[in-house]
PDB file of N, CA and C in Angstrom:
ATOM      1  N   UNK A   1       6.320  12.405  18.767  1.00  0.00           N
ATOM      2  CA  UNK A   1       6.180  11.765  17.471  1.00  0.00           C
ATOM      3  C   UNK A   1       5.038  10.752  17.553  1.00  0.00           C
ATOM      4  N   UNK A   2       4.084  10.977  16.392  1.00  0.00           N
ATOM      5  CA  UNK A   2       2.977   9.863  16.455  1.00  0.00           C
ATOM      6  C   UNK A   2       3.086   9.069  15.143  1.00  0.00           C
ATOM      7  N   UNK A   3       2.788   7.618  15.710  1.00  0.00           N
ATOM      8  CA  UNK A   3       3.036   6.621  14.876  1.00  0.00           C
ATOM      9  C   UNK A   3       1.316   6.135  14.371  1.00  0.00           C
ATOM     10  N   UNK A   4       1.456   5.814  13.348  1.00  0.00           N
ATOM     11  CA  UNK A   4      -0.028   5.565  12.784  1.00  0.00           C
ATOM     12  C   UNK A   4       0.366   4.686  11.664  1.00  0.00           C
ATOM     13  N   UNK A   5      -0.616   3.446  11.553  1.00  0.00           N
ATOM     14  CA  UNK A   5      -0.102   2.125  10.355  1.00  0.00           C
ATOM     15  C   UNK A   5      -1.705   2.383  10.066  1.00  0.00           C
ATOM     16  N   UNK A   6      -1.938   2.325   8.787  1.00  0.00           N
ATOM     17  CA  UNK A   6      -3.557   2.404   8.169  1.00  0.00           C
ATOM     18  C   UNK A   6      -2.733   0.997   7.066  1.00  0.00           C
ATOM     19  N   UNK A   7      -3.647   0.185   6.790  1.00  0.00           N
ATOM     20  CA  UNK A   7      -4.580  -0.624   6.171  1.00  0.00           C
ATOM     21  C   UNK A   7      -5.685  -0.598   5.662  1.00  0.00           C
ATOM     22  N   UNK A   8      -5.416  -0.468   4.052  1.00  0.00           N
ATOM     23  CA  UNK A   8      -6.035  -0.277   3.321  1.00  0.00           C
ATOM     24  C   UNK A   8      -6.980  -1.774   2.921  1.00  0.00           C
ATOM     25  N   UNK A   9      -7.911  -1.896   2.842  1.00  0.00           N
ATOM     26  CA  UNK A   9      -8.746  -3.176   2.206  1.00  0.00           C
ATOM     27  C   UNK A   9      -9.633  -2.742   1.492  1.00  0.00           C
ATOM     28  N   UNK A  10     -10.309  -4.455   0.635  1.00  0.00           N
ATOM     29  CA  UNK A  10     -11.380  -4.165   0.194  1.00  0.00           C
ATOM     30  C   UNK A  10     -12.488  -5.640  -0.212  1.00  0.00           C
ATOM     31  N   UNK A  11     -13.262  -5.192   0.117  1.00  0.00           N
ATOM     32  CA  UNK A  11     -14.349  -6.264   0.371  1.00  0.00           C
ATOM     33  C   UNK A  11     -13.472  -7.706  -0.743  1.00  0.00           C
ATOM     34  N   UNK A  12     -13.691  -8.980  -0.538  1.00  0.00           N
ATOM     35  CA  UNK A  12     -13.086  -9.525  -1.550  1.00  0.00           C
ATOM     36  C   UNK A  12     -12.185 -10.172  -2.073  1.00  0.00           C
ATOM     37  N   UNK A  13     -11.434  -8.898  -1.864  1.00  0.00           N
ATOM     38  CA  UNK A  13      -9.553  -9.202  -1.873  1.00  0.00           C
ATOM     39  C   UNK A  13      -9.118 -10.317  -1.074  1.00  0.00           C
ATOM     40  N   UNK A  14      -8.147 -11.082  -2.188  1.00  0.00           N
ATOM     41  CA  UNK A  14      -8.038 -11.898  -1.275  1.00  0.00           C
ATOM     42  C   UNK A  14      -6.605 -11.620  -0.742  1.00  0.00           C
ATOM     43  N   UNK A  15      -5.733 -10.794  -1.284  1.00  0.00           N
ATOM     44  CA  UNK A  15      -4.868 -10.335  -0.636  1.00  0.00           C
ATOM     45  C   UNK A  15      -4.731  -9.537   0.850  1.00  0.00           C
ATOM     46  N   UNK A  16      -6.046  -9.106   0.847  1.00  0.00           N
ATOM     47  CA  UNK A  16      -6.385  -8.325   1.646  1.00  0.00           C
ATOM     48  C   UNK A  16      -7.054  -9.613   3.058  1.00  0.00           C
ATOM     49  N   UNK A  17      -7.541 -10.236   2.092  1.00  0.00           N
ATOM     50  CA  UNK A  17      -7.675 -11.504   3.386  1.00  0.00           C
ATOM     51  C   UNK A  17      -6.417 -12.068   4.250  1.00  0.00           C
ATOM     52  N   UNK A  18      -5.539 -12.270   3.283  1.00  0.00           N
ATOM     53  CA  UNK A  18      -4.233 -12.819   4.026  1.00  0.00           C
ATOM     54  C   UNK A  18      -3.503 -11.795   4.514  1.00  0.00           C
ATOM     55  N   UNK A  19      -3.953 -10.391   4.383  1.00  0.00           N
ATOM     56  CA  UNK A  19      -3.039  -9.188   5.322  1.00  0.00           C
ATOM     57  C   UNK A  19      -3.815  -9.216   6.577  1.00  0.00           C
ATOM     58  N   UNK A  20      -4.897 -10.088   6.843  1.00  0.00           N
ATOM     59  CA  UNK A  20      -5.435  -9.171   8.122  1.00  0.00           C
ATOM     60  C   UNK A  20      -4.452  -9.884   9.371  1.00  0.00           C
ATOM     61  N   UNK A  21      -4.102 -11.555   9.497  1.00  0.00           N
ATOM     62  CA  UNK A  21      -3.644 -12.536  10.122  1.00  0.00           C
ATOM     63  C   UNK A  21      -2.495 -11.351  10.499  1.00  0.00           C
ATOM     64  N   UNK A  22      -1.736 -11.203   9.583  1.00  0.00           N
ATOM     65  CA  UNK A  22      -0.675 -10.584   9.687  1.00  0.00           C
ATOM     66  C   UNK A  22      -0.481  -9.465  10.445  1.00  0.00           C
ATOM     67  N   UNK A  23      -1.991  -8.547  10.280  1.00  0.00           N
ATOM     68  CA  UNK A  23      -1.604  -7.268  10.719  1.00  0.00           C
ATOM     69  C   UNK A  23      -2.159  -7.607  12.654  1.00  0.00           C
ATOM     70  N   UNK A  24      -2.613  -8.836  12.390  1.00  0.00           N
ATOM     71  CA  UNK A  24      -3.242  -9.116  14.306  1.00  0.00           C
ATOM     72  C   UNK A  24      -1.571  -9.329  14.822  1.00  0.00           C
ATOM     73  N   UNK A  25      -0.615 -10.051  14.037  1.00  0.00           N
ATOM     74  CA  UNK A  25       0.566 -10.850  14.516  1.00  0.00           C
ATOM     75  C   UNK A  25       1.080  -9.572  14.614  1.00  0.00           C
ATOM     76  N   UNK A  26       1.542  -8.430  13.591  1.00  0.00           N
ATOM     77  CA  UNK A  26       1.918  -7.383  14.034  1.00  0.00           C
ATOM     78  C   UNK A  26       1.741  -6.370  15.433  1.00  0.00           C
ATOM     79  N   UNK A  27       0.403  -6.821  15.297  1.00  0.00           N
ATOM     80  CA  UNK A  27      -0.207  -5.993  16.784  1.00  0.00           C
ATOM     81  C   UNK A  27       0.751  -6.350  18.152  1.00  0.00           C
ATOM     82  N   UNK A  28       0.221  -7.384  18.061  1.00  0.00           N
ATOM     83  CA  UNK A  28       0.956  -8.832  19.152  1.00  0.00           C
ATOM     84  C   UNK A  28       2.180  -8.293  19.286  1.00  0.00           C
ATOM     85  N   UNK A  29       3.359  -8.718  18.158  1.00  0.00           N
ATOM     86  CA  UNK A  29       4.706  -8.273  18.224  1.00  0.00           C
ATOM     87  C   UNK A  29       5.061  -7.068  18.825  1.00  0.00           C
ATOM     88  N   UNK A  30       4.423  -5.848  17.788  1.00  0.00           N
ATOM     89  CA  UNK A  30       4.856  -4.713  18.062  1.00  0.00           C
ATOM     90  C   UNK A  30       4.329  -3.649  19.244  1.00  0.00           C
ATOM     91  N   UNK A  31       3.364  -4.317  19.542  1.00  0.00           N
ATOM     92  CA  UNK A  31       2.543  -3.586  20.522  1.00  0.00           C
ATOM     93  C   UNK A  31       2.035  -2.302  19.954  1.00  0.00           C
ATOM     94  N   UNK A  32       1.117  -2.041  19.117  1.00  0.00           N
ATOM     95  CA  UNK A  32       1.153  -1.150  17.775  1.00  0.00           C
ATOM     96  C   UNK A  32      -0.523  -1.331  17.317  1.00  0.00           C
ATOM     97  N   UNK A  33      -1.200  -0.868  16.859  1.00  0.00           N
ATOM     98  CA  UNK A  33      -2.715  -0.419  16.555  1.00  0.00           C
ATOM     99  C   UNK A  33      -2.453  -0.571  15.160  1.00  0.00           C
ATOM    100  N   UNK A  34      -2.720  -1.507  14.277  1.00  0.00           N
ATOM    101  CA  UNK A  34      -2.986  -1.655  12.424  1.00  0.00           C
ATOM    102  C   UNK A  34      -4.392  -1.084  12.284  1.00  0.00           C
ATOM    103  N   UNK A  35      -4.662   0.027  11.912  1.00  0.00           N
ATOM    104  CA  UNK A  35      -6.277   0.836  11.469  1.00  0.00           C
ATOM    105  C   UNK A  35      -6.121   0.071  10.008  1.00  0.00           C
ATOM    106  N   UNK A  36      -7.416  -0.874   9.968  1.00  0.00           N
ATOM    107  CA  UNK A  36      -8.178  -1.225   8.943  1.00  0.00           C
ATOM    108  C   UNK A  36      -9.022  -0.814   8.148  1.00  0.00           C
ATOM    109  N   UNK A  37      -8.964  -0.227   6.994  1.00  0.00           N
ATOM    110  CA  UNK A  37     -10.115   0.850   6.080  1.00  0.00           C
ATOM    111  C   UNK A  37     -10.174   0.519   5.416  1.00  0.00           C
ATOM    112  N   UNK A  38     -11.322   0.431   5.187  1.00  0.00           N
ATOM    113  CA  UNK A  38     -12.187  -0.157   3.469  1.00  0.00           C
ATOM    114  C   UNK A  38     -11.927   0.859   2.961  1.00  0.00           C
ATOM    115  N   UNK A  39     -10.903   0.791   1.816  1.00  0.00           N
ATOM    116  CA  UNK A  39     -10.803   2.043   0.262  1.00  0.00           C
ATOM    117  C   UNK A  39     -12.141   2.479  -0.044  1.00  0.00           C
ATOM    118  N   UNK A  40     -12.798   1.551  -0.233  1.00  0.00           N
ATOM    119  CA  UNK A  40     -14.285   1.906  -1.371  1.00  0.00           C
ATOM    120  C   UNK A  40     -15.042   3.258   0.043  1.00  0.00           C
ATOM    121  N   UNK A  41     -15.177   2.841   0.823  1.00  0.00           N
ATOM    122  CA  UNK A  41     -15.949   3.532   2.013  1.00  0.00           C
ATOM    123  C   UNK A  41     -15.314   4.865   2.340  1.00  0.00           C
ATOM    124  N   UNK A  42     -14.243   4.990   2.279  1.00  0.00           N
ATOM    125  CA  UNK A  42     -13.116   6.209   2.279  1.00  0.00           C
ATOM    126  C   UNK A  42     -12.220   6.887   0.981  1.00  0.00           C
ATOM    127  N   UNK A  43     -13.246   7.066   0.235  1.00  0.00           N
ATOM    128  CA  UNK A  43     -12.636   7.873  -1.676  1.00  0.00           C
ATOM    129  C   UNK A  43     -11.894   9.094  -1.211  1.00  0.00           C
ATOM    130  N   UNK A  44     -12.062   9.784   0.081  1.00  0.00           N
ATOM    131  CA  UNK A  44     -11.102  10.791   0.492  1.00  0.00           C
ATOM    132  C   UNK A  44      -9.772  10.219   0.459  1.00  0.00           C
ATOM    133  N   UNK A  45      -9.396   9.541   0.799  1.00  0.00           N
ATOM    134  CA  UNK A  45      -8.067   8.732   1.407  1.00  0.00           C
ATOM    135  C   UNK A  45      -7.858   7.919   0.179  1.00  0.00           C
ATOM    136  N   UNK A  46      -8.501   7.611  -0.682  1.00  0.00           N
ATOM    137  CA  UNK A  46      -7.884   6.993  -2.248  1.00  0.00           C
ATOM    138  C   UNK A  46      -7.134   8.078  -2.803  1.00  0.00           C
ATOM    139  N   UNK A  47      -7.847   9.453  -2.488  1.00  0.00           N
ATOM    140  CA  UNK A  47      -7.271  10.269  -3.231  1.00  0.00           C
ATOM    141  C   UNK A  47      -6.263  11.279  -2.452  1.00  0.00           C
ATOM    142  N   UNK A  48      -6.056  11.268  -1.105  1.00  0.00           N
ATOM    143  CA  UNK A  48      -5.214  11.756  -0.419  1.00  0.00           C
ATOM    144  C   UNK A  48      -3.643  11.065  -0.867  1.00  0.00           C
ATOM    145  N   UNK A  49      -3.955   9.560  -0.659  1.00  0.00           N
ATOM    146  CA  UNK A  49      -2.807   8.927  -0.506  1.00  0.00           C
ATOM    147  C   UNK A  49      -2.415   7.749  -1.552  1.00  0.00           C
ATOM    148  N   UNK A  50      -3.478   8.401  -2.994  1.00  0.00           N
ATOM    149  CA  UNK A  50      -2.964   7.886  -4.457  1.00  0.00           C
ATOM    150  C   UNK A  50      -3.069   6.684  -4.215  1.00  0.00           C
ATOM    151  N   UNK A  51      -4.283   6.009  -3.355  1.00  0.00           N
ATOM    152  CA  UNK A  51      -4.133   4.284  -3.580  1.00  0.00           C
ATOM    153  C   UNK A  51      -4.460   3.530  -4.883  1.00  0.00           C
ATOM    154  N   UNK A  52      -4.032   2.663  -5.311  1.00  0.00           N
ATOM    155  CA  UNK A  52      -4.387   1.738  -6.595  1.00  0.00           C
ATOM    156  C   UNK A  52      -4.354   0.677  -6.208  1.00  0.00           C
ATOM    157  N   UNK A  53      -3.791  -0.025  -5.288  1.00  0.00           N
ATOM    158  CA  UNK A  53      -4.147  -1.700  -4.910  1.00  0.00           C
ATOM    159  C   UNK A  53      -4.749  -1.609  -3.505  1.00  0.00           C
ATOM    160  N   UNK A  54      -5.143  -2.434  -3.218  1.00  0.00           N
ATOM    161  CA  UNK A  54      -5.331  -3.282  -1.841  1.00  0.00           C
ATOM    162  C   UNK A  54      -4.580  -4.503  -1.770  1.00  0.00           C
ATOM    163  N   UNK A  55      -4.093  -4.990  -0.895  1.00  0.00           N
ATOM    164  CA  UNK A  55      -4.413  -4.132   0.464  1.00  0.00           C
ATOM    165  C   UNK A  55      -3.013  -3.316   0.309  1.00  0.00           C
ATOM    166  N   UNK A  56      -2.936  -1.464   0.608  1.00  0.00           N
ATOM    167  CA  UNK A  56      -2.181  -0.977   0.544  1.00  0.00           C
ATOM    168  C   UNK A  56      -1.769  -0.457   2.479  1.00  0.00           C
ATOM    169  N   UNK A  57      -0.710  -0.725   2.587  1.00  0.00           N
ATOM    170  CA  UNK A  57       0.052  -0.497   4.157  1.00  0.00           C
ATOM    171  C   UNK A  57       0.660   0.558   4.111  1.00  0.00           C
ATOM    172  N   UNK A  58       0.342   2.000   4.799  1.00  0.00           N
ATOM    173  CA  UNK A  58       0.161   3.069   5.221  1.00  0.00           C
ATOM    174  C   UNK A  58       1.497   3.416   6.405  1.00  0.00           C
ATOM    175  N   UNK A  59       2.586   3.396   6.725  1.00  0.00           N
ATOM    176  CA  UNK A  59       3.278   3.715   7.974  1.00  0.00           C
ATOM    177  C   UNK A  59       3.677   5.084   8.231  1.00  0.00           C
ATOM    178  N   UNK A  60       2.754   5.932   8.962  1.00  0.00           N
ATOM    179  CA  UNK A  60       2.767   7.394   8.584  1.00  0.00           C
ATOM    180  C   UNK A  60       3.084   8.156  10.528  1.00  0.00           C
ATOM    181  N   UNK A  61       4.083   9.192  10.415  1.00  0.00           N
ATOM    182  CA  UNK A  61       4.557  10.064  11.530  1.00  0.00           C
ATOM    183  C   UNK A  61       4.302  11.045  11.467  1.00  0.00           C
ATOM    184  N   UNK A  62       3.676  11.435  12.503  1.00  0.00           N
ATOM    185  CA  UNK A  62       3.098  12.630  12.635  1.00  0.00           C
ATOM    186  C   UNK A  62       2.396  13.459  11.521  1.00  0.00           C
ATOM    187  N   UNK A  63       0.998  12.357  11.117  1.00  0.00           N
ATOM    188  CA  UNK A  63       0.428  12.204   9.480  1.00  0.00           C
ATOM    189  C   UNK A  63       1.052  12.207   8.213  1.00  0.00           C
ATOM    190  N   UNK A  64       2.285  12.638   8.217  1.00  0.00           N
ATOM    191  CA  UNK A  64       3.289  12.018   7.320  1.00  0.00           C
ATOM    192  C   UNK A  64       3.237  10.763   6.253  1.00  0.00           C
ATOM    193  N   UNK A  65       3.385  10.319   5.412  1.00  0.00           N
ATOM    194  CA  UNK A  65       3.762   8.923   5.167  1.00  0.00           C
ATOM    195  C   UNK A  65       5.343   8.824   5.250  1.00  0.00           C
ATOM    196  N   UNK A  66       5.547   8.217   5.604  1.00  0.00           N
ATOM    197  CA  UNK A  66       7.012   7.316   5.659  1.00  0.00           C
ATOM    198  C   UNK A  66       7.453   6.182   4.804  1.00  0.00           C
ATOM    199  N   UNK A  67       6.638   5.591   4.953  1.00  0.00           N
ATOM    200  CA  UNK A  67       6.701   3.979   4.216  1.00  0.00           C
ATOM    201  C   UNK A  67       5.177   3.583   3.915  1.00  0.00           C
ATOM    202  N   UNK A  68       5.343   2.893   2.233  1.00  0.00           N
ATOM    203  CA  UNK A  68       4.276   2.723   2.087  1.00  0.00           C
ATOM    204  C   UNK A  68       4.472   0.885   1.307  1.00  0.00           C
ATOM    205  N   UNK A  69       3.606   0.063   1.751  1.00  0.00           N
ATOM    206  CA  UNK A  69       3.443  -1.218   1.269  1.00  0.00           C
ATOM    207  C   UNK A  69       2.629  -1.589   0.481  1.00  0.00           C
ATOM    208  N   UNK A  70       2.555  -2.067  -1.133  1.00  0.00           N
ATOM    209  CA  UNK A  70       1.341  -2.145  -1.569  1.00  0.00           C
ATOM    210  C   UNK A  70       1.418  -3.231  -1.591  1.00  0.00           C
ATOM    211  N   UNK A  71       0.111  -4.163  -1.426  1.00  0.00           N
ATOM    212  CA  UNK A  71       0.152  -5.437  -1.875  1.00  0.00           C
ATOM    213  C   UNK A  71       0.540  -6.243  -0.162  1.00  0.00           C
ATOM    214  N   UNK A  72       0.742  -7.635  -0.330  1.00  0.00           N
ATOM    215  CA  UNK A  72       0.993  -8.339   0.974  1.00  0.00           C
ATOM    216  C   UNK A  72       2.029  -7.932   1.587  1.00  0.00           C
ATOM    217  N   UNK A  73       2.162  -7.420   2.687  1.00  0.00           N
ATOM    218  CA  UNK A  73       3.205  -7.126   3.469  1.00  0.00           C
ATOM    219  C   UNK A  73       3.487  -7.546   4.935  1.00  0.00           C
ATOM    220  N   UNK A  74       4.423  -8.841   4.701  1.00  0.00           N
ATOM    221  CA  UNK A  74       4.368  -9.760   5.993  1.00  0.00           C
ATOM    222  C   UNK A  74       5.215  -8.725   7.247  1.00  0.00           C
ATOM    223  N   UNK A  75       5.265  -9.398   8.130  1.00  0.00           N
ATOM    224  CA  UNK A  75       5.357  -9.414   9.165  1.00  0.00           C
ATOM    225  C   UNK A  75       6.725  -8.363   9.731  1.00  0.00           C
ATOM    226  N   UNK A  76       7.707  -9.280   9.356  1.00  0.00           N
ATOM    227  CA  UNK A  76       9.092  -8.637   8.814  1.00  0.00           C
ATOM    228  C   UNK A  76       9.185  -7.357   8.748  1.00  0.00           C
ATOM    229  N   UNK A  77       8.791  -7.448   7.684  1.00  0.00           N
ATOM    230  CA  UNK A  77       8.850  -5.827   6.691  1.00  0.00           C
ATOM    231  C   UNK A  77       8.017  -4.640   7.362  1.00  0.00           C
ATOM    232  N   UNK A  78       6.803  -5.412   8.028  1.00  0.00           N
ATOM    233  CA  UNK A  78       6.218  -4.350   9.051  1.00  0.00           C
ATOM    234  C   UNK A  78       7.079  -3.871  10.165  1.00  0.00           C
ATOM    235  N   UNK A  79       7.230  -4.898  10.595  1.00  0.00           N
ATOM    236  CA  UNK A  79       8.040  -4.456  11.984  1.00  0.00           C
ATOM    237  C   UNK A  79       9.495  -3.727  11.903  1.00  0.00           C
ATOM    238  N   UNK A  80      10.148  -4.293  10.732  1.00  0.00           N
ATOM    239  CA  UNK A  80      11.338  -3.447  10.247  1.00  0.00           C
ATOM    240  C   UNK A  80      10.711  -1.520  10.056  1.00  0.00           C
ATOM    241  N   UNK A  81       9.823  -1.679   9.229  1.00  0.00           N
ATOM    242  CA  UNK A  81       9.334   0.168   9.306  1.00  0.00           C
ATOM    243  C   UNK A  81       8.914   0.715  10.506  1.00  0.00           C
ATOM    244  N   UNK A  82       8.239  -0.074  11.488  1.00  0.00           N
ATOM    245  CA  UNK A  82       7.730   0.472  12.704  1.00  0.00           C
ATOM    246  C   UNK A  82       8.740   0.436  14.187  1.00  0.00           C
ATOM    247  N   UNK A  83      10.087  -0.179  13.566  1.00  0.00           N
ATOM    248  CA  UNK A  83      11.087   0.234  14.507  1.00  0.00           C
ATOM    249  C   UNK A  83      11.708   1.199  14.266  1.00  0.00           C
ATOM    250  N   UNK A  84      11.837   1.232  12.954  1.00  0.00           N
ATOM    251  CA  UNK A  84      12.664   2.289  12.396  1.00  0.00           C
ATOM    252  C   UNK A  84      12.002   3.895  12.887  1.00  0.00           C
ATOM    253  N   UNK A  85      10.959   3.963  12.986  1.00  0.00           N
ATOM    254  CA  UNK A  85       9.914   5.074  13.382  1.00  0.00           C
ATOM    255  C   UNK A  85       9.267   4.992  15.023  1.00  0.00           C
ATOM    256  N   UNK A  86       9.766   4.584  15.385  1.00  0.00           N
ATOM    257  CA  UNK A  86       9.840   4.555  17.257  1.00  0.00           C
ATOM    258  C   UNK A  86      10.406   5.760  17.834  1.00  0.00           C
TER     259      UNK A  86
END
């Protein structure tokens, strides 16, 4: 089983500013890789995975989505989906 967290951003955002802190603390915690992608730079993946906000949080198995976060998604709530998918 492969675990994959994408992070969605976009130049600007300031939501997307206060997800990045979060997604380093996630790293830390979970021992876990947060892939950071600029939406605008990747229109494949807007339209693969129907994004409309930034920053949108991606928790996908075996390319799957599983869980999806739109908007700020602390710490918690990350690590709650990425145990659940271990």
């Amino acid at each position: 089983m492969t675990l994959r967290i994408l992070c969605y951003f976009q130049e600007g955002c300031m939501g997307c500013m206060e997800q990045e802190p979060i997604n380093r603390e996630v790293e830390r915690t979970f021992g876990v890789t947060v892939e950071e992608r600029d939406a605008m730079k990747h229109p494949e993946d807007i339209r693969r995975y129907a994004l409309t906000v930034t920053p949108t949080v991606l928790v996908l198995v075996d390319g799957e989505v599983k869980e999806r976060f739109e908007g700020v998604a602390h710490t918690e709530t990350l690590g709650a989906a990425i145990e659940k998918y271990r």
